[in-house]
PDB file of N, CA and C in Angstrom:
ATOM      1  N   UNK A   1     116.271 -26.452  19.583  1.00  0.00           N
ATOM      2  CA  UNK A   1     115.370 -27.223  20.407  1.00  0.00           C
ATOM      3  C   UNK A   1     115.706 -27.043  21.890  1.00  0.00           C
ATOM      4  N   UNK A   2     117.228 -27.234  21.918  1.00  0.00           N
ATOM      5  CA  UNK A   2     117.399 -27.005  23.281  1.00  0.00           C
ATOM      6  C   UNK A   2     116.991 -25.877  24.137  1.00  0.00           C
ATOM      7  N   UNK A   3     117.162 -24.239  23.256  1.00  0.00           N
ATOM      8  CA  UNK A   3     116.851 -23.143  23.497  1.00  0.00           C
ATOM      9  C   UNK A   3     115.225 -23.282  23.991  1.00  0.00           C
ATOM     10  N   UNK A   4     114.255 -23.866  22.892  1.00  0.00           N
ATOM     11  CA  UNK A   4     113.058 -23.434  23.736  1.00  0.00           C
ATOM     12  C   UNK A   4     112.972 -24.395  25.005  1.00  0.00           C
ATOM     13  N   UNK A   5     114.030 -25.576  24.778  1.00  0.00           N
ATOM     14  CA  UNK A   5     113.138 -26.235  25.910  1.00  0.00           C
ATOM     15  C   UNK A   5     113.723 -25.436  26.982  1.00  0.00           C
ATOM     16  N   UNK A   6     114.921 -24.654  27.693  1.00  0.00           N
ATOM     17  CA  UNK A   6     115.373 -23.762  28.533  1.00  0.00           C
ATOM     18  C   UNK A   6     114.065 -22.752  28.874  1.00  0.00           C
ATOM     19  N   UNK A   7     113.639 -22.062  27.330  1.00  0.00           N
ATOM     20  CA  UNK A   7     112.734 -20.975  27.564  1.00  0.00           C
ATOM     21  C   UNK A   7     111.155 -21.492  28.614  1.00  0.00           C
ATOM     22  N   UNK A   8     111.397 -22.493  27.934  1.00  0.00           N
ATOM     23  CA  UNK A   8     109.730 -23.502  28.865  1.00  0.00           C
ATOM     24  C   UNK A   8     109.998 -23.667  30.072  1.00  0.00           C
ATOM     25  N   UNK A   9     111.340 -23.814  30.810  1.00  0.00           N
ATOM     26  CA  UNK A   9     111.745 -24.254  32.293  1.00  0.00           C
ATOM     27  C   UNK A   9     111.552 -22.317  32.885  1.00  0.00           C
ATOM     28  N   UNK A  10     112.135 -21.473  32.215  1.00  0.00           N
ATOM     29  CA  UNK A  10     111.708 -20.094  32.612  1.00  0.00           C
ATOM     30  C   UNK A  10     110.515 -20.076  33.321  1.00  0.00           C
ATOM     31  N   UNK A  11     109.758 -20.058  31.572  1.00  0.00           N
ATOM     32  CA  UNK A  11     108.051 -19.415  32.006  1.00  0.00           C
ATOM     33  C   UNK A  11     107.625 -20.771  32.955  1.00  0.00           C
ATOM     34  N   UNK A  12     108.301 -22.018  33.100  1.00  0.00           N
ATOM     35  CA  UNK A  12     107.295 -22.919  34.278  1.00  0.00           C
ATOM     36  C   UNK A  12     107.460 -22.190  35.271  1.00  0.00           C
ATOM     37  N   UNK A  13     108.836 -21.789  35.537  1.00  0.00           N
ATOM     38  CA  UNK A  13     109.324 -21.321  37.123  1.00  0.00           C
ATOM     39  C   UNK A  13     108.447 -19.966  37.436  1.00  0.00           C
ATOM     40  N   UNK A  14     108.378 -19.677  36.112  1.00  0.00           N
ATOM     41  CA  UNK A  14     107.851 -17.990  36.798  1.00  0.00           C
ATOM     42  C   UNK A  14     106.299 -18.263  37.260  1.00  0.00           C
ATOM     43  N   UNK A  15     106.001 -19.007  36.230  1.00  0.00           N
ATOM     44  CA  UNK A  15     104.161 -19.510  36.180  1.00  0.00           C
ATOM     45  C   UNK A  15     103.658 -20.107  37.881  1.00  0.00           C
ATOM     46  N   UNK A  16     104.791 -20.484  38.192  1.00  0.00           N
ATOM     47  CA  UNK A  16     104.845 -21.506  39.478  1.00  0.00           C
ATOM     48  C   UNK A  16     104.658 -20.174  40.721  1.00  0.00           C
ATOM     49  N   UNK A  17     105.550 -19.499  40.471  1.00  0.00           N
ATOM     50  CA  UNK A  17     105.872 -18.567  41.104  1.00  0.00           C
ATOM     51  C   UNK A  17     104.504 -17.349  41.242  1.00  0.00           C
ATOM     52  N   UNK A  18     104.442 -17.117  40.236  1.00  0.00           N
ATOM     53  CA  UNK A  18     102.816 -15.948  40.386  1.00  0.00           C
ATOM     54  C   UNK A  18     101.856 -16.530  40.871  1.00  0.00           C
ATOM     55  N   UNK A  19     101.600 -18.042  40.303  1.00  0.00           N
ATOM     56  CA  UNK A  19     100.795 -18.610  41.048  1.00  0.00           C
ATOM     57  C   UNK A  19     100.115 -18.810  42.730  1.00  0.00           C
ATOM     58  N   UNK A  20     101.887 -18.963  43.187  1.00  0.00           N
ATOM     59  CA  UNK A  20     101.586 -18.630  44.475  1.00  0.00           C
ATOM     60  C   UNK A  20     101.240 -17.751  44.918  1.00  0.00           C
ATOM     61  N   UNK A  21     101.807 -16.018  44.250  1.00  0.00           N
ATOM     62  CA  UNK A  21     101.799 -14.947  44.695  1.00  0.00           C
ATOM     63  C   UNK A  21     100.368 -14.923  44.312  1.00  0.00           C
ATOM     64  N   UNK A  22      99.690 -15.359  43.571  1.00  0.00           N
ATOM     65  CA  UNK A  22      97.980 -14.693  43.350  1.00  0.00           C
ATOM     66  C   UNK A  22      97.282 -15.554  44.224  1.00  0.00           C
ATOM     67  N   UNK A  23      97.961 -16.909  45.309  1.00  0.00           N
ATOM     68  CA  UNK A  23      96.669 -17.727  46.369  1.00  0.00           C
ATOM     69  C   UNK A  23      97.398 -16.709  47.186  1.00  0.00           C
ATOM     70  N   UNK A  24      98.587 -16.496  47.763  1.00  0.00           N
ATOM     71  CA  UNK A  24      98.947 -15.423  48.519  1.00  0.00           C
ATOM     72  C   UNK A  24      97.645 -14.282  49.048  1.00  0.00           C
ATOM     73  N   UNK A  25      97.507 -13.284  48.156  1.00  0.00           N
ATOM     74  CA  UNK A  25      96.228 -12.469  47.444  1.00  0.00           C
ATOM     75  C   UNK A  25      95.196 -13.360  47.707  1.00  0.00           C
ATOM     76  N   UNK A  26      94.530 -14.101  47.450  1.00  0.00           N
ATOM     77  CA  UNK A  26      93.040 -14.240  47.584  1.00  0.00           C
ATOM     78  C   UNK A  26      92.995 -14.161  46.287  1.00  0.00           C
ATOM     79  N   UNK A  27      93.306 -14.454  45.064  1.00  0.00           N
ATOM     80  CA  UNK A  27      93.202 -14.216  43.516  1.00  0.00           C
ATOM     81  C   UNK A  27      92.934 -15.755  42.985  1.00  0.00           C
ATOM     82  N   UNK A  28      91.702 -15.711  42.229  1.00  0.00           N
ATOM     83  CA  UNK A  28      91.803 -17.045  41.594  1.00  0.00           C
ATOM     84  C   UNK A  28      93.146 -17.099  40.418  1.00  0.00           C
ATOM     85  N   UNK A  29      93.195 -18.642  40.423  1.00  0.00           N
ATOM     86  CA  UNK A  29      94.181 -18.687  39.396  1.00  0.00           C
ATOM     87  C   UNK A  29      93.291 -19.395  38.036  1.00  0.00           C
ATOM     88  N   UNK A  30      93.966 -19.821  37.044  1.00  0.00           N
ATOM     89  CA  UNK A  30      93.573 -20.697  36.042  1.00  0.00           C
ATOM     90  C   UNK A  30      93.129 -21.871  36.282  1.00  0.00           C
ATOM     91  N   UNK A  31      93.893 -22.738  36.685  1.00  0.00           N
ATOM     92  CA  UNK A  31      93.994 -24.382  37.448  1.00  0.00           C
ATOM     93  C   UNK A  31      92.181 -23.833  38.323  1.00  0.00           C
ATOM     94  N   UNK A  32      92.089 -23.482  39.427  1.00  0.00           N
ATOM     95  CA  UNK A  32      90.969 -22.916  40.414  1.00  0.00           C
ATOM     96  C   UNK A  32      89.765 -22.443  39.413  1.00  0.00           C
ATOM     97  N   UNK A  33      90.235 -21.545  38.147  1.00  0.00           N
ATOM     98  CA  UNK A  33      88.699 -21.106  37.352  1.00  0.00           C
ATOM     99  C   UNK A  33      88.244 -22.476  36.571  1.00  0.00           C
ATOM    100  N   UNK A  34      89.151 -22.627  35.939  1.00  0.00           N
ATOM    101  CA  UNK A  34      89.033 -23.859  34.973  1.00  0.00           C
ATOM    102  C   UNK A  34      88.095 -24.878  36.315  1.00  0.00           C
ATOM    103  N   UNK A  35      88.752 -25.427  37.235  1.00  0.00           N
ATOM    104  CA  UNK A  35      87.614 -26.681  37.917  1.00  0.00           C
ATOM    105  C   UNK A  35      86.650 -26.045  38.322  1.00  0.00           C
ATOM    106  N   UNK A  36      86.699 -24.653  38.752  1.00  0.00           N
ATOM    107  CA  UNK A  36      84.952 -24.225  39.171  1.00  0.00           C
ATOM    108  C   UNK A  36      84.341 -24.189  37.875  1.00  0.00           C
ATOM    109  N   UNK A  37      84.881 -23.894  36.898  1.00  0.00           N
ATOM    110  CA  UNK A  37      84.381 -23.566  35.748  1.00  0.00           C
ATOM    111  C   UNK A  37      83.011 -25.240  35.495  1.00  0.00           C
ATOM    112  N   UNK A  38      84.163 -26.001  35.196  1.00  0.00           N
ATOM    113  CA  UNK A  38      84.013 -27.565  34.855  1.00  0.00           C
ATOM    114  C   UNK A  38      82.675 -27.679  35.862  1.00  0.00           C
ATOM    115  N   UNK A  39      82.685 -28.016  37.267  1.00  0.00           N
ATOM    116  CA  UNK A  39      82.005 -28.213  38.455  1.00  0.00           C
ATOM    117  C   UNK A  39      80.975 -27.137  38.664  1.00  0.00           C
ATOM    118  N   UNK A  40      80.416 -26.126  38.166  1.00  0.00           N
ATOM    119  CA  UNK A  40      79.763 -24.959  38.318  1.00  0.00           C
ATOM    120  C   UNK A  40      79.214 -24.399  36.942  1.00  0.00           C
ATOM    121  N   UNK A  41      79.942 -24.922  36.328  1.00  0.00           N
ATOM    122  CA  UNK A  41      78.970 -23.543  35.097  1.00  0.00           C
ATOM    123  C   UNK A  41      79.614 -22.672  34.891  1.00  0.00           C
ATOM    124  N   UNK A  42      78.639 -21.639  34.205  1.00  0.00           N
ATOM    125  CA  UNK A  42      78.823 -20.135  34.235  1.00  0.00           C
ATOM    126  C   UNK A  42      78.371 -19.443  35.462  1.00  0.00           C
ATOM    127  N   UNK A  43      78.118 -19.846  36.248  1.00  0.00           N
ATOM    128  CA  UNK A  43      77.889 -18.631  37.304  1.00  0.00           C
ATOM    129  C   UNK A  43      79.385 -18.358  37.838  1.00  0.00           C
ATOM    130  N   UNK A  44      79.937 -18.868  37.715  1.00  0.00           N
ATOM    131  CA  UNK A  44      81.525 -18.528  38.245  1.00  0.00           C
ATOM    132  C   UNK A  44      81.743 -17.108  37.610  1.00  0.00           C
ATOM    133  N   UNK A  45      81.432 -17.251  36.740  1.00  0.00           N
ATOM    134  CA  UNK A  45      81.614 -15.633  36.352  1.00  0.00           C
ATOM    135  C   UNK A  45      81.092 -14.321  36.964  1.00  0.00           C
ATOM    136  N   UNK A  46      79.993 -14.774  37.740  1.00  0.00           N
ATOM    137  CA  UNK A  46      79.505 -13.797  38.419  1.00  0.00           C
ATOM    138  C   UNK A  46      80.282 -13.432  39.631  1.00  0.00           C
ATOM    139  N   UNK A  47      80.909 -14.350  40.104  1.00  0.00           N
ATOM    140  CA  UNK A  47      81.622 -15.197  41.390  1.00  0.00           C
ATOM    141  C   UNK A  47      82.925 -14.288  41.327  1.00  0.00           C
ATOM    142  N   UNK A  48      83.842 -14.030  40.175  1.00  0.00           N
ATOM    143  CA  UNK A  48      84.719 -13.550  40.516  1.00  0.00           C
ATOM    144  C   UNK A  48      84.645 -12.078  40.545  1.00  0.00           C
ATOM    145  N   UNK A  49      85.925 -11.726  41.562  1.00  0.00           N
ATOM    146  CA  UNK A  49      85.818  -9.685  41.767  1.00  0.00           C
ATOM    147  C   UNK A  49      86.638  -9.291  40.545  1.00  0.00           C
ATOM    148  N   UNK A  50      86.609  -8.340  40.645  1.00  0.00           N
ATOM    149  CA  UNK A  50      87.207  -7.201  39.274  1.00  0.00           C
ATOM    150  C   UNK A  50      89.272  -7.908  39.409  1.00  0.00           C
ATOM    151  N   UNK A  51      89.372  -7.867  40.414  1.00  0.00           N
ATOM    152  CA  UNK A  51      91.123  -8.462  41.216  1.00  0.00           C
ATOM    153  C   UNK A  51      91.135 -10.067  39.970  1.00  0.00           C
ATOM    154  N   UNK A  52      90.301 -10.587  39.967  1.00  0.00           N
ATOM    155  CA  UNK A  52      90.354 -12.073  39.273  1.00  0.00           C
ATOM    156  C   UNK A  52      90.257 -11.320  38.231  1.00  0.00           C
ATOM    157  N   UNK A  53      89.375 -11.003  37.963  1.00  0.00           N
ATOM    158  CA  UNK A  53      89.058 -10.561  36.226  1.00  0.00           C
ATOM    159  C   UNK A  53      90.849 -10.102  35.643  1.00  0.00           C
ATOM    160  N   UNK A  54      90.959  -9.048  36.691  1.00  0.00           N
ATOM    161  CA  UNK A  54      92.518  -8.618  36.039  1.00  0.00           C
ATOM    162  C   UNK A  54      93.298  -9.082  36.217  1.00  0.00           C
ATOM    163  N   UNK A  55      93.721  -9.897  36.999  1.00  0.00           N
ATOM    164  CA  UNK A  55      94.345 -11.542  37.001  1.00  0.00           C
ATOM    165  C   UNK A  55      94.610 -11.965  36.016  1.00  0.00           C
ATOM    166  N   UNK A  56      93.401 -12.626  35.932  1.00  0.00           N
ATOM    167  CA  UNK A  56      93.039 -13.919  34.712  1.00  0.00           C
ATOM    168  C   UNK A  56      93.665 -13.598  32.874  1.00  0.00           C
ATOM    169  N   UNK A  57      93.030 -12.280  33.012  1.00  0.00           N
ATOM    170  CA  UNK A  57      92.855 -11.701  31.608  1.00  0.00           C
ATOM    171  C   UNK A  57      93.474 -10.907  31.380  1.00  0.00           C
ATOM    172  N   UNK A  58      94.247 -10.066  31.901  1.00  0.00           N
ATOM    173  CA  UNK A  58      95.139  -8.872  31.548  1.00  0.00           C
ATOM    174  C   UNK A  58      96.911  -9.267  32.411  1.00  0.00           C
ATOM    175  N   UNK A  59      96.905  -9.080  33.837  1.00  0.00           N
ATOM    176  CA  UNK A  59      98.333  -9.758  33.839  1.00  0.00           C
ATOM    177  C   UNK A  59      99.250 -10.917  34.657  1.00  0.00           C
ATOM    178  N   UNK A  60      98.220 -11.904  34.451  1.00  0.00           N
ATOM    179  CA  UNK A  60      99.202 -12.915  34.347  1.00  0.00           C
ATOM    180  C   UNK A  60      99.337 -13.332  32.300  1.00  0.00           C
ATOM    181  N   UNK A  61      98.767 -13.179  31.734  1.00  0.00           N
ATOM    182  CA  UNK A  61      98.832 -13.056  30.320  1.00  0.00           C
ATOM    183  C   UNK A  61     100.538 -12.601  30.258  1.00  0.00           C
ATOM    184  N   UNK A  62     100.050 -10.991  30.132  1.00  0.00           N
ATOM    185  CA  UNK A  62     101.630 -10.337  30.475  1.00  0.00           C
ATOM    186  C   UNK A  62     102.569 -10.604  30.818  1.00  0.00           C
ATOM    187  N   UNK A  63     102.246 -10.694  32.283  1.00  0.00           N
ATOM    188  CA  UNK A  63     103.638 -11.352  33.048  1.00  0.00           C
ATOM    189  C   UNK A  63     104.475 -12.405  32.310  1.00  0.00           C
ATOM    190  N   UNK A  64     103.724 -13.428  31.894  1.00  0.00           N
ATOM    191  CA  UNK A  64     104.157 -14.754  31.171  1.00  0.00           C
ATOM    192  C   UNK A  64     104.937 -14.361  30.150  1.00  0.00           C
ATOM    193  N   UNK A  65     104.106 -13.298  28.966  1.00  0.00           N
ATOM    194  CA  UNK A  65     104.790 -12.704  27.651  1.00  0.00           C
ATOM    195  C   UNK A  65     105.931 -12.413  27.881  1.00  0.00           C
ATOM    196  N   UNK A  66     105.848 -11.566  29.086  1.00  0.00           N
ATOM    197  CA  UNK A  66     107.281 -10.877  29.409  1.00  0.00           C
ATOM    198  C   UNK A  66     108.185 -11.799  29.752  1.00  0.00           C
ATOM    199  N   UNK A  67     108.239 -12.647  30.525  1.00  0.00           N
ATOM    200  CA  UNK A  67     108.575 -14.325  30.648  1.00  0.00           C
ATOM    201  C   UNK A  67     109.736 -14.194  29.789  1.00  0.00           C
ATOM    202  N   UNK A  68     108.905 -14.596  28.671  1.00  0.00           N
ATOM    203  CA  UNK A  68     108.868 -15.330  27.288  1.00  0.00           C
ATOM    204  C   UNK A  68     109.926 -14.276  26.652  1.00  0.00           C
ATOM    205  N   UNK A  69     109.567 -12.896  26.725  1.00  0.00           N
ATOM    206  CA  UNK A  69     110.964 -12.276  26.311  1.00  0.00           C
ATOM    207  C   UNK A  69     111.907 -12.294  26.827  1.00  0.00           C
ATOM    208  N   UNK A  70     111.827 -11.765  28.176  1.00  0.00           N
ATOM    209  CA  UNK A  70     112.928 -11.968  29.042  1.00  0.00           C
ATOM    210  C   UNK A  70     113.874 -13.525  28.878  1.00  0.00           C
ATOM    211  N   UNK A  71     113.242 -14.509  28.607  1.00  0.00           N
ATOM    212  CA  UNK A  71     114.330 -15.732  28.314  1.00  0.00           C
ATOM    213  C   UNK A  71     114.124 -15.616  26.772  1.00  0.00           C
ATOM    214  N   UNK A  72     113.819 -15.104  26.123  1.00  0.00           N
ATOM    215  CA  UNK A  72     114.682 -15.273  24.838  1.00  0.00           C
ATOM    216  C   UNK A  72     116.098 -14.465  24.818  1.00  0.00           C
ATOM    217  N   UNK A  73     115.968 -13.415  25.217  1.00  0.00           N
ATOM    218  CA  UNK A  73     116.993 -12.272  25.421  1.00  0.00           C
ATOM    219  C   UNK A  73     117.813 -13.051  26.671  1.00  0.00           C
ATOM    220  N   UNK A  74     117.594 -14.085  27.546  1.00  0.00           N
ATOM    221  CA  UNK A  74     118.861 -14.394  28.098  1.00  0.00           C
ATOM    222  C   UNK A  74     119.442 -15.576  27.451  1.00  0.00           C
ATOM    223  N   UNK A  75     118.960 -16.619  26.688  1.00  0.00           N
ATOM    224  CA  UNK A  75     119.126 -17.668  26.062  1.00  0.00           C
ATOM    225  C   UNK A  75     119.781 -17.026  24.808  1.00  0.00           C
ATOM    226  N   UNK A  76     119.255 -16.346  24.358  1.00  0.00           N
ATOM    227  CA  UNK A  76     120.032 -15.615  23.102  1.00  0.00           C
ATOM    228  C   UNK A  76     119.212 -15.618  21.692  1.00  0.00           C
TER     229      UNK A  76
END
């Protein structure tokens, strides 16, 4: 138990961390699609550039996974 809860303080820190690096960028994040989403509809989809799309859906996904290995392999 203790192990994942370590692994969850990882991926928060890292999650915290890209986060910034993608408002850094001009990149929507999750938190930002999700309330336009809520407040807007579907046209948000039209709304974002190809940079969000690969964001959203390809690597911050990743990044996180990798996260997720990377602290299993240091936790043990």
């Amino acid at each position: 138990m203790v192990k994942i809860y370590f692994i969850g303080l990882i991926i928060l820190v890292v999650a915290i961390f890209l986060n910034i690096l993608a408002n850094k960028f001009n990149i929507i994040g999750w938190y930002d699609f999700l309330t336009r989403w809520v407040n807007e509809g579907r046209v948000i989809f039209s709304q974002l550039t190809w940079k969000d799309y690969l964001w959203l859906f390809i690597l911050y996904p990743f990044l996180l996974g990798l996260t997720c290995n990377w602290g299993l392999k240091l936790i043990g």
